[in-house]
PDB file of N, CA and C in Angstrom:
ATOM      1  N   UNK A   1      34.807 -53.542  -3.783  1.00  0.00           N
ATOM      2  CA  UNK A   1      35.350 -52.627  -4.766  1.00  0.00           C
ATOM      3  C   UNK A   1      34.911 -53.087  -6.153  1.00  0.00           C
ATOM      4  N   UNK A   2      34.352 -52.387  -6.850  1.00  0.00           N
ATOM      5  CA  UNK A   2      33.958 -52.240  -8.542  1.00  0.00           C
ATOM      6  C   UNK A   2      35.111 -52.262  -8.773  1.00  0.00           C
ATOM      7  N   UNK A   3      35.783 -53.386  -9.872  1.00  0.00           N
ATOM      8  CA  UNK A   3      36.970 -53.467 -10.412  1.00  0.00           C
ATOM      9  C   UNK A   3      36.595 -52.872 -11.734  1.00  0.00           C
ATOM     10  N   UNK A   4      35.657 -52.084 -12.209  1.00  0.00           N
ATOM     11  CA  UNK A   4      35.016 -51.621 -13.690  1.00  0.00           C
ATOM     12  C   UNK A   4      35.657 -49.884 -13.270  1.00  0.00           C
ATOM     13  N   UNK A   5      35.121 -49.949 -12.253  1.00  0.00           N
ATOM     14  CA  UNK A   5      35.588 -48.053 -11.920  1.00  0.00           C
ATOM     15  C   UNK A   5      36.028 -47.450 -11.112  1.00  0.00           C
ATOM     16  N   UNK A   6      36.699 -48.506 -10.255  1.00  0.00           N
ATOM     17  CA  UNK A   6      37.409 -48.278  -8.867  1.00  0.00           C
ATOM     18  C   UNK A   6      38.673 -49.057  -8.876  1.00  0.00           C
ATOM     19  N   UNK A   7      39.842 -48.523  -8.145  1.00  0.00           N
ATOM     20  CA  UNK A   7      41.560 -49.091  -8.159  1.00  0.00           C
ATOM     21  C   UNK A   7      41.646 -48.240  -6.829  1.00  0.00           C
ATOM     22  N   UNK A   8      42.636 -49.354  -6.690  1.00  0.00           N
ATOM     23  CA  UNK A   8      43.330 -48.789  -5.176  1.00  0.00           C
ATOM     24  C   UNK A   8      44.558 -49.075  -5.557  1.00  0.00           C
ATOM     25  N   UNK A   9      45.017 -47.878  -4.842  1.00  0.00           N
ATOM     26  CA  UNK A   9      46.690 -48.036  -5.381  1.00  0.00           C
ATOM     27  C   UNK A   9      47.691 -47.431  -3.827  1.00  0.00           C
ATOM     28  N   UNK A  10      48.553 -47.654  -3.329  1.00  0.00           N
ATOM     29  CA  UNK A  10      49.440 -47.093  -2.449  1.00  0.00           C
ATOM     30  C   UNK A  10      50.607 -46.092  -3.062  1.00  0.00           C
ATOM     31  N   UNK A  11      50.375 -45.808  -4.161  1.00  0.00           N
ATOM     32  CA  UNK A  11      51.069 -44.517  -4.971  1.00  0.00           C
ATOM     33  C   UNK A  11      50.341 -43.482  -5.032  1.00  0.00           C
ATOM     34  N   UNK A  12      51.296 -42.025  -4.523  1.00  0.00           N
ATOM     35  CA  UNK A  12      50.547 -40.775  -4.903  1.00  0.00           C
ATOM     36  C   UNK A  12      50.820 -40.365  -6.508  1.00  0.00           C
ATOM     37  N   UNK A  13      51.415 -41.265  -7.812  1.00  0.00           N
ATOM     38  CA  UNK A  13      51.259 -40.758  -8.680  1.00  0.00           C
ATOM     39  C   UNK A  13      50.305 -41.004  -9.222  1.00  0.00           C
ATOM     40  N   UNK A  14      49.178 -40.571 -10.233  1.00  0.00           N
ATOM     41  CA  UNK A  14      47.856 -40.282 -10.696  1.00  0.00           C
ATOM     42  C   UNK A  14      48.136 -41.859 -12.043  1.00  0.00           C
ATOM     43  N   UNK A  15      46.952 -42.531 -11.792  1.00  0.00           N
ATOM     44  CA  UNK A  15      46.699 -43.507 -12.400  1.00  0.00           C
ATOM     45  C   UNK A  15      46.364 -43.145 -13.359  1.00  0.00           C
ATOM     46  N   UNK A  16      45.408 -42.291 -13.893  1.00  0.00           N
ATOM     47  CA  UNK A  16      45.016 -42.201 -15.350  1.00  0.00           C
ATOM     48  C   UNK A  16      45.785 -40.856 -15.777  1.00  0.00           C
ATOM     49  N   UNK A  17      46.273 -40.726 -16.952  1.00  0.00           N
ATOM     50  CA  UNK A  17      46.577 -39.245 -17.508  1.00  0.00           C
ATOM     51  C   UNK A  17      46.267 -38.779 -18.380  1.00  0.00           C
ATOM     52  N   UNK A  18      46.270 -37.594 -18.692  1.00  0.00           N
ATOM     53  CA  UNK A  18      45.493 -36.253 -19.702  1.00  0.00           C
ATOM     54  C   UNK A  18      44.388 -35.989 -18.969  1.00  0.00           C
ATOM     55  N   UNK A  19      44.287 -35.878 -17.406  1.00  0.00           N
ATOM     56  CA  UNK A  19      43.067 -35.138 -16.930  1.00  0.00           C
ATOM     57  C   UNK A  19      43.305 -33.586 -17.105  1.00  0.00           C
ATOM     58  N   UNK A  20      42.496 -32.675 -16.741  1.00  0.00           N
ATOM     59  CA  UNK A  20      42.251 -31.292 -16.644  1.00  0.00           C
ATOM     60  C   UNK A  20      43.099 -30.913 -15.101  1.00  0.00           C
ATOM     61  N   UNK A  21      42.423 -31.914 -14.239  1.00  0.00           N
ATOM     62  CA  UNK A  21      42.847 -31.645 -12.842  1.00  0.00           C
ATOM     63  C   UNK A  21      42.468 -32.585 -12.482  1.00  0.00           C
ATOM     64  N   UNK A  22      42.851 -32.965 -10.799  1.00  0.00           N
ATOM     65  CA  UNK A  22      42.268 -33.618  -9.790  1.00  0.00           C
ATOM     66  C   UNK A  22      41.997 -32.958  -8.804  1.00  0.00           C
ATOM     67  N   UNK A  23      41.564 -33.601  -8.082  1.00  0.00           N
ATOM     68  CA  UNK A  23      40.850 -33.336  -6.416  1.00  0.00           C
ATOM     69  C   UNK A  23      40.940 -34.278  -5.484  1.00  0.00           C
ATOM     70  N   UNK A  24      41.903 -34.127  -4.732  1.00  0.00           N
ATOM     71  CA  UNK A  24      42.601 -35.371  -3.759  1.00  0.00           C
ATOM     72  C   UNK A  24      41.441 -34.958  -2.134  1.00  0.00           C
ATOM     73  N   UNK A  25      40.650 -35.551  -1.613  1.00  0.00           N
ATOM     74  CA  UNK A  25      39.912 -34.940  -0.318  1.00  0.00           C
ATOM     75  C   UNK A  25      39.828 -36.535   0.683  1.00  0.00           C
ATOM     76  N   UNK A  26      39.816 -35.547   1.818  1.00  0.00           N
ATOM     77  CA  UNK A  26      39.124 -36.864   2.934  1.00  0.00           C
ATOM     78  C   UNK A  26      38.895 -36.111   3.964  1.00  0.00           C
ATOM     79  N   UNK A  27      38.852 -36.591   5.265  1.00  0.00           N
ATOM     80  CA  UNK A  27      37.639 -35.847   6.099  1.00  0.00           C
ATOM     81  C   UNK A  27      39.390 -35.094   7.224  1.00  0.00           C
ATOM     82  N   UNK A  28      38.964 -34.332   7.850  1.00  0.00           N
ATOM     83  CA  UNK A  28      39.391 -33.526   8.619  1.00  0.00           C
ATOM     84  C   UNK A  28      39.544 -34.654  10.140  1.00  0.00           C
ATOM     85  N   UNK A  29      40.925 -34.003  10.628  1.00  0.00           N
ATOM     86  CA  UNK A  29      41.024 -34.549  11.981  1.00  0.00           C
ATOM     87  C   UNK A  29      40.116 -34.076  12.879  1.00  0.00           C
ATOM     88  N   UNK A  30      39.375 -35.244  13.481  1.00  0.00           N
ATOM     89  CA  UNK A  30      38.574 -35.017  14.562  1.00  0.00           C
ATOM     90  C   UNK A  30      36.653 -34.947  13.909  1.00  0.00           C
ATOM     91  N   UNK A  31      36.929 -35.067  12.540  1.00  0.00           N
ATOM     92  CA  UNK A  31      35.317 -35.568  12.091  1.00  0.00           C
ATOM     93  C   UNK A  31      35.189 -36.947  12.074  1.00  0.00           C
ATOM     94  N   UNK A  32      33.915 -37.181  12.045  1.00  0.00           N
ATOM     95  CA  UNK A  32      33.416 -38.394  12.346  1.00  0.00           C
ATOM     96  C   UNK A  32      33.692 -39.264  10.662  1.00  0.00           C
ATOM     97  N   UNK A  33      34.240 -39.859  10.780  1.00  0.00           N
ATOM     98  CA  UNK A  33      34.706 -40.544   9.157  1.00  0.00           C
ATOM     99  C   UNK A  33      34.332 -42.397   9.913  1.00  0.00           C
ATOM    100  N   UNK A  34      33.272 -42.874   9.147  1.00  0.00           N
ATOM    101  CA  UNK A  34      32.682 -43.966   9.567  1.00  0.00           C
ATOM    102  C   UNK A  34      33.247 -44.880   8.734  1.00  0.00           C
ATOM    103  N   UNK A  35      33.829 -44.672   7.768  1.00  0.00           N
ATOM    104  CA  UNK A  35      34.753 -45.701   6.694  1.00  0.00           C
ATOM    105  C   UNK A  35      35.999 -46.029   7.699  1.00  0.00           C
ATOM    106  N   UNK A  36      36.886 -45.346   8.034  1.00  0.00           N
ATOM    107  CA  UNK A  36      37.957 -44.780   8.477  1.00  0.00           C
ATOM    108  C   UNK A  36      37.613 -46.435   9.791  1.00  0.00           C
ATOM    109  N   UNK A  37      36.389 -45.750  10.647  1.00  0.00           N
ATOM    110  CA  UNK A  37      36.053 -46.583  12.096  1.00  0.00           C
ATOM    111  C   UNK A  37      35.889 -47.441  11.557  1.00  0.00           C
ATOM    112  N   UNK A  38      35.144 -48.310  10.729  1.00  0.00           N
ATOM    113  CA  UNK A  38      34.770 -49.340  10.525  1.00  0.00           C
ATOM    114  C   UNK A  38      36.113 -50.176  10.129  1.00  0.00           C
ATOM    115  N   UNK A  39      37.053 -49.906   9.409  1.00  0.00           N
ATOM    116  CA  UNK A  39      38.245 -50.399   9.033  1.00  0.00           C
ATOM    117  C   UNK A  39      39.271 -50.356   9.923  1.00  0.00           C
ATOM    118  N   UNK A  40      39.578 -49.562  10.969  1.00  0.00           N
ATOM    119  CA  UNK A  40      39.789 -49.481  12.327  1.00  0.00           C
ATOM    120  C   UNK A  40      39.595 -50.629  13.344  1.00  0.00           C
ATOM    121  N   UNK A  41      37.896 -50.793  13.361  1.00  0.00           N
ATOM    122  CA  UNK A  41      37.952 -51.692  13.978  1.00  0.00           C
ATOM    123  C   UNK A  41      38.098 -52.662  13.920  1.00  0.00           C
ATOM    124  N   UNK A  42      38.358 -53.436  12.815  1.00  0.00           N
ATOM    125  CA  UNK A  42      38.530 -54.538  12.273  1.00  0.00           C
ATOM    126  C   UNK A  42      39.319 -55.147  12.372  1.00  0.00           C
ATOM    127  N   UNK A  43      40.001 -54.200  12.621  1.00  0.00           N
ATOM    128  CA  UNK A  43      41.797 -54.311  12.827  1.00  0.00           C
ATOM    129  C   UNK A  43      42.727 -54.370  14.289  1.00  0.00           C
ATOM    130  N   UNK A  44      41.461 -53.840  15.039  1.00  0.00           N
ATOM    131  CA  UNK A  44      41.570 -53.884  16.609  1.00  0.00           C
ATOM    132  C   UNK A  44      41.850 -55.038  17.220  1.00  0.00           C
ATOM    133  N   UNK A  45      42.824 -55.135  18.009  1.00  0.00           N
ATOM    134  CA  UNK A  45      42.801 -56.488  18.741  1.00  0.00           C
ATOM    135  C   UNK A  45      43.645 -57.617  18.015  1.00  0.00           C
ATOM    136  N   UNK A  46      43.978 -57.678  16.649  1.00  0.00           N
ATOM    137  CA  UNK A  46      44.079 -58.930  15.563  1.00  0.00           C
ATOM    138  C   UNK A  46      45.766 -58.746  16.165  1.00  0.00           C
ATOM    139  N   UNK A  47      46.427 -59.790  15.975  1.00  0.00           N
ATOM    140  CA  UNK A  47      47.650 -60.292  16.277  1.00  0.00           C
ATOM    141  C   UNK A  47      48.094 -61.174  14.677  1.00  0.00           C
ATOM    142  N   UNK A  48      49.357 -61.114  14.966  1.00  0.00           N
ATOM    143  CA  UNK A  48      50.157 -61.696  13.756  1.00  0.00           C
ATOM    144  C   UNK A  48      49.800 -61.489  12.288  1.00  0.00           C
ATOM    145  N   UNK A  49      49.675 -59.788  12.344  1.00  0.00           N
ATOM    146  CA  UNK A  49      48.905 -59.506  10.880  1.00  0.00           C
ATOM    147  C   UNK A  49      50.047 -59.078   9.820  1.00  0.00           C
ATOM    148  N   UNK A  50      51.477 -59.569  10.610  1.00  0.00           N
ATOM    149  CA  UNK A  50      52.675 -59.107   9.578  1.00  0.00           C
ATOM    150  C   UNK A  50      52.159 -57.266   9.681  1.00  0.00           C
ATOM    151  N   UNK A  51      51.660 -56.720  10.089  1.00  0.00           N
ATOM    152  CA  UNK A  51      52.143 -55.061  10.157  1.00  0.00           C
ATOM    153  C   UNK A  51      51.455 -54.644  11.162  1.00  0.00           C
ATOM    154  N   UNK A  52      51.734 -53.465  11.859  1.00  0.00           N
ATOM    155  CA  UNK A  52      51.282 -52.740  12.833  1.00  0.00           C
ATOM    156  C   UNK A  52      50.069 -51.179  12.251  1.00  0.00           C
ATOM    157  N   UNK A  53      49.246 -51.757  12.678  1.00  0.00           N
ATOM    158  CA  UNK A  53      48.387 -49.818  11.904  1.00  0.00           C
ATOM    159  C   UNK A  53      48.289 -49.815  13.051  1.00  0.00           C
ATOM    160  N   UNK A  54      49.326 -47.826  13.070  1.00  0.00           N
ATOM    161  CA  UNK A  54      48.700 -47.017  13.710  1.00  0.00           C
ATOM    162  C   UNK A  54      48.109 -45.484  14.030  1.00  0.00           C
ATOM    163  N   UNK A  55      47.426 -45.834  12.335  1.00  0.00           N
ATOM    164  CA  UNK A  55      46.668 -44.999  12.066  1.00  0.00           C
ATOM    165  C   UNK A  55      45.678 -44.875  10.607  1.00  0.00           C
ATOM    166  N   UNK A  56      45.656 -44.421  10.122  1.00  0.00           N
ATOM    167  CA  UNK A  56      44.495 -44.273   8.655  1.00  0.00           C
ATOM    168  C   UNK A  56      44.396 -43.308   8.802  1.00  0.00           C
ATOM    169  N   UNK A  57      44.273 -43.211   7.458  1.00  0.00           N
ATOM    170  CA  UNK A  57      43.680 -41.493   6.558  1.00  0.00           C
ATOM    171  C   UNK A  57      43.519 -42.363   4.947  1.00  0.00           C
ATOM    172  N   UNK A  58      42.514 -42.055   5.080  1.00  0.00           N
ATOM    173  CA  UNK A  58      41.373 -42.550   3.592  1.00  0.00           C
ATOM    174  C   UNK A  58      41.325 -41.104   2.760  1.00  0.00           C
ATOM    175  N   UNK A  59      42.009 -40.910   1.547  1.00  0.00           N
ATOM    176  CA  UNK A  59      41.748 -40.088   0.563  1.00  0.00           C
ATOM    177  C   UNK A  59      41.103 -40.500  -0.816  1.00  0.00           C
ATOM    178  N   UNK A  60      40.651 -39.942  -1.140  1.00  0.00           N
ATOM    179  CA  UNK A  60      40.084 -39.973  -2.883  1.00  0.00           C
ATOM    180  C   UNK A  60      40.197 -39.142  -3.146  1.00  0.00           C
ATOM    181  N   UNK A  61      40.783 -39.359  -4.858  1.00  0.00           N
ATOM    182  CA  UNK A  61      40.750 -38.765  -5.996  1.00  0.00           C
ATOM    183  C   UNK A  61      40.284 -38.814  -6.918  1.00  0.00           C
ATOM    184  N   UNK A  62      39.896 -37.962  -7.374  1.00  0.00           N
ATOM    185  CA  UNK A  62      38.312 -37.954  -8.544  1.00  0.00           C
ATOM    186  C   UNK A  62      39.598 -36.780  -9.705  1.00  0.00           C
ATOM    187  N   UNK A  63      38.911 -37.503 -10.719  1.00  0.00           N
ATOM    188  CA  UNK A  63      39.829 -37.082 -12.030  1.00  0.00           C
ATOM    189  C   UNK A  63      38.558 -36.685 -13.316  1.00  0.00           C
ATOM    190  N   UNK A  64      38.853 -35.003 -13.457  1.00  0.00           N
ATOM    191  CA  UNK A  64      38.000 -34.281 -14.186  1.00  0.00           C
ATOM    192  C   UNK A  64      39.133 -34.172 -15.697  1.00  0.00           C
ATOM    193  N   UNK A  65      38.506 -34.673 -16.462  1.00  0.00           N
ATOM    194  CA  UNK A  65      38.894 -34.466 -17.812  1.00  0.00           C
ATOM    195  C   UNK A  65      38.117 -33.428 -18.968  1.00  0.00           C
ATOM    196  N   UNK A  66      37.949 -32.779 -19.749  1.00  0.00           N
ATOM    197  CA  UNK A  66      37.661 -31.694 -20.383  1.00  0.00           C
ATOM    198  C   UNK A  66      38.724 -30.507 -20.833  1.00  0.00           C
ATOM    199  N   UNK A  67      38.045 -29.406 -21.405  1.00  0.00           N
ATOM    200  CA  UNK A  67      38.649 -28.391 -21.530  1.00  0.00           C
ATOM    201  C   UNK A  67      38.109 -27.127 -20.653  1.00  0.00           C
ATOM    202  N   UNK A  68      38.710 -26.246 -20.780  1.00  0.00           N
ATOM    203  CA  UNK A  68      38.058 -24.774 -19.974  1.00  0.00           C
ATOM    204  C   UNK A  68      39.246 -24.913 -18.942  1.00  0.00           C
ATOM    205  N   UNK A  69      38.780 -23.447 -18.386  1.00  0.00           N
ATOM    206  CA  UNK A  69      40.039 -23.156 -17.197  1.00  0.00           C
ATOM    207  C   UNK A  69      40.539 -23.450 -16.386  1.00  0.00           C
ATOM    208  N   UNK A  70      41.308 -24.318 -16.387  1.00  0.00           N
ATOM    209  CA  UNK A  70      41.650 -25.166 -14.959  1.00  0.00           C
ATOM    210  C   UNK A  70      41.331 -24.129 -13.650  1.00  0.00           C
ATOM    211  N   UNK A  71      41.579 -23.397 -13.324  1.00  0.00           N
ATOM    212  CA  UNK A  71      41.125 -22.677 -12.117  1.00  0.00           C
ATOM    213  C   UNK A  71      40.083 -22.557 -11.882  1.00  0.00           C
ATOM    214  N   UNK A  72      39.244 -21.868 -12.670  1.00  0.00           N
ATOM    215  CA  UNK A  72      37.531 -21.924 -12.450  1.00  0.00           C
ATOM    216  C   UNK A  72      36.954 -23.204 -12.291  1.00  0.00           C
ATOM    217  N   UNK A  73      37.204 -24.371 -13.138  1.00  0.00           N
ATOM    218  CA  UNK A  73      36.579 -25.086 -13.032  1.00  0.00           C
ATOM    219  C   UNK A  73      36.911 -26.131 -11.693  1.00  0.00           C
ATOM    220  N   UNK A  74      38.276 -26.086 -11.042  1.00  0.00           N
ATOM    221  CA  UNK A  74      38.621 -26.342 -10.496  1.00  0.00           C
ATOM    222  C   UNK A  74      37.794 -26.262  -8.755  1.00  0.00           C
ATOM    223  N   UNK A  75      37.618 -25.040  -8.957  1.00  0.00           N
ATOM    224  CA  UNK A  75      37.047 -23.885  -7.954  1.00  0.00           C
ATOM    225  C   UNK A  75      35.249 -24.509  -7.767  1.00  0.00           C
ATOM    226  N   UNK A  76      34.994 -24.658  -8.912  1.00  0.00           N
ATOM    227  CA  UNK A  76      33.490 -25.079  -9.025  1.00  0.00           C
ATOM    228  C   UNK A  76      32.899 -26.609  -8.599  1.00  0.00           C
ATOM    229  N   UNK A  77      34.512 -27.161  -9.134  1.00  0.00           N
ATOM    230  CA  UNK A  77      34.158 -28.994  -8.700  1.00  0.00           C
ATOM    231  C   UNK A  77      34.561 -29.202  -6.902  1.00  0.00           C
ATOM    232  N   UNK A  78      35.265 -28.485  -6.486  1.00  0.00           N
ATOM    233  CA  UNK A  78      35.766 -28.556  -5.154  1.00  0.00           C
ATOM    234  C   UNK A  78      34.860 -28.138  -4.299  1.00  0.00           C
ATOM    235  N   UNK A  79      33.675 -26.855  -4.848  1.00  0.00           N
ATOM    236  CA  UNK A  79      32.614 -26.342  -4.128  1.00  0.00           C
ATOM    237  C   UNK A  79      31.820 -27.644  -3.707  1.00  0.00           C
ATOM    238  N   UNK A  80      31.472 -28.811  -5.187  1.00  0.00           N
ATOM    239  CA  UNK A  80      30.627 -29.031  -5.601  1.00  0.00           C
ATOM    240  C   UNK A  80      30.966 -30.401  -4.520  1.00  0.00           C
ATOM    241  N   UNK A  81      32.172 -30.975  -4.801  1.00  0.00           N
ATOM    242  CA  UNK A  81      32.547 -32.417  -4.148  1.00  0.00           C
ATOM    243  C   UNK A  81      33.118 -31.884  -2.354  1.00  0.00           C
ATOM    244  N   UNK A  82      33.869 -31.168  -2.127  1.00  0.00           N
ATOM    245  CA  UNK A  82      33.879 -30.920  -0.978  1.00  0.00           C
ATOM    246  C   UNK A  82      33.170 -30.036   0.289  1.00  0.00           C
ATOM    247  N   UNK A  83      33.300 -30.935   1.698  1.00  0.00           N
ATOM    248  CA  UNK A  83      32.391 -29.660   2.616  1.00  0.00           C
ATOM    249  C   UNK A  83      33.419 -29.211   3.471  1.00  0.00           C
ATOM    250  N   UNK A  84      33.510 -28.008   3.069  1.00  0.00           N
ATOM    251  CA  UNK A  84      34.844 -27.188   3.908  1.00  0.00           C
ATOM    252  C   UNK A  84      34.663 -27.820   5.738  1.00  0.00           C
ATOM    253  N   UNK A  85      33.861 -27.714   5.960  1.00  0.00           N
ATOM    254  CA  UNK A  85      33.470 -27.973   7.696  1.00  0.00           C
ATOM    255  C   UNK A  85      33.816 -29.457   8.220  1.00  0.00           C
ATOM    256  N   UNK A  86      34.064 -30.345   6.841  1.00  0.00           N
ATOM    257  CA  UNK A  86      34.394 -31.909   7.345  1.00  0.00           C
ATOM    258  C   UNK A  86      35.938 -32.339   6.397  1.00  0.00           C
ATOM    259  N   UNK A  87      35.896 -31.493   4.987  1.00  0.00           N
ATOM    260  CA  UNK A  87      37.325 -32.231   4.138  1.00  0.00           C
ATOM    261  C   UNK A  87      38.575 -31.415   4.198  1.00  0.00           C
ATOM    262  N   UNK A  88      39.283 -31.949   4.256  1.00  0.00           N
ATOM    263  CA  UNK A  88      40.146 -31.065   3.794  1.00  0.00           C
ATOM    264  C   UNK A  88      40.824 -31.744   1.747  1.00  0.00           C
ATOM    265  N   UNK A  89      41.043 -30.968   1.257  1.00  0.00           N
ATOM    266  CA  UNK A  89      41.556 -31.074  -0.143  1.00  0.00           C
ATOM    267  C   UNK A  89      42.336 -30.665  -0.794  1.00  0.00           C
ATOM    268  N   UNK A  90      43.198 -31.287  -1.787  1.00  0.00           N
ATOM    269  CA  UNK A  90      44.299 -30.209  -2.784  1.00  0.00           C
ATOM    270  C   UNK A  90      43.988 -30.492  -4.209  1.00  0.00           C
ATOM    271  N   UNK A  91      44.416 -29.640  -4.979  1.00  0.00           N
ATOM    272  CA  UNK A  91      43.570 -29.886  -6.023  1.00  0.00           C
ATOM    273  C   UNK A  91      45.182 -29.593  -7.022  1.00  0.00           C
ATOM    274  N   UNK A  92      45.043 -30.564  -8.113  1.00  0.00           N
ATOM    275  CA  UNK A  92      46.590 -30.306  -8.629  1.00  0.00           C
ATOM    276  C   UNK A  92      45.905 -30.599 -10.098  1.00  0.00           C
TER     277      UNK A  92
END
């Protein structure tokens, strides 16, 4: 992880504020999400890890700042960052 432009946080409230919008996405149940497996497996098998995973879902949020219409532009970055056939997304 780039500690210059990347944070991980276990809160759904938004780390930076005065954006325009966000775009919260990750991949759809039953697509192939190779981040998801790889961190999965890692985790397979391990004993005495103080917690039980049993499961993952990896989201990102990308934070658009500017002016103009939140809807349109909204509409245009979601085209642009998501693929309907693999993400699912909400955009707030």
């Amino acid at each position: 992880m780039d500690p210059i432009s990347q944070e991980c946080t276990e809160q759904n409230a938004p780390i930076l504020e005065g954006a325009l919008f966000t775009i919260d996405y990750g991949m759809k149940a039953g697509a192939l999400d190779l981040e998801k497996e790889a961190i999965l497996q890692n985790y397979r098998g391990r004993r005495n890890m103080g917690f039980t995973m049993d499961g993952l879902k990896i989201t990102q949020r990308v934070y658009v700042f500017g002016q103009g219409d939140k809807e349109t532009l909204a509409a245009r970055f979601a085209k642009d960052v998501c693929n309907p056939a693999i993400h699912n997304w909400t955009i707030a």
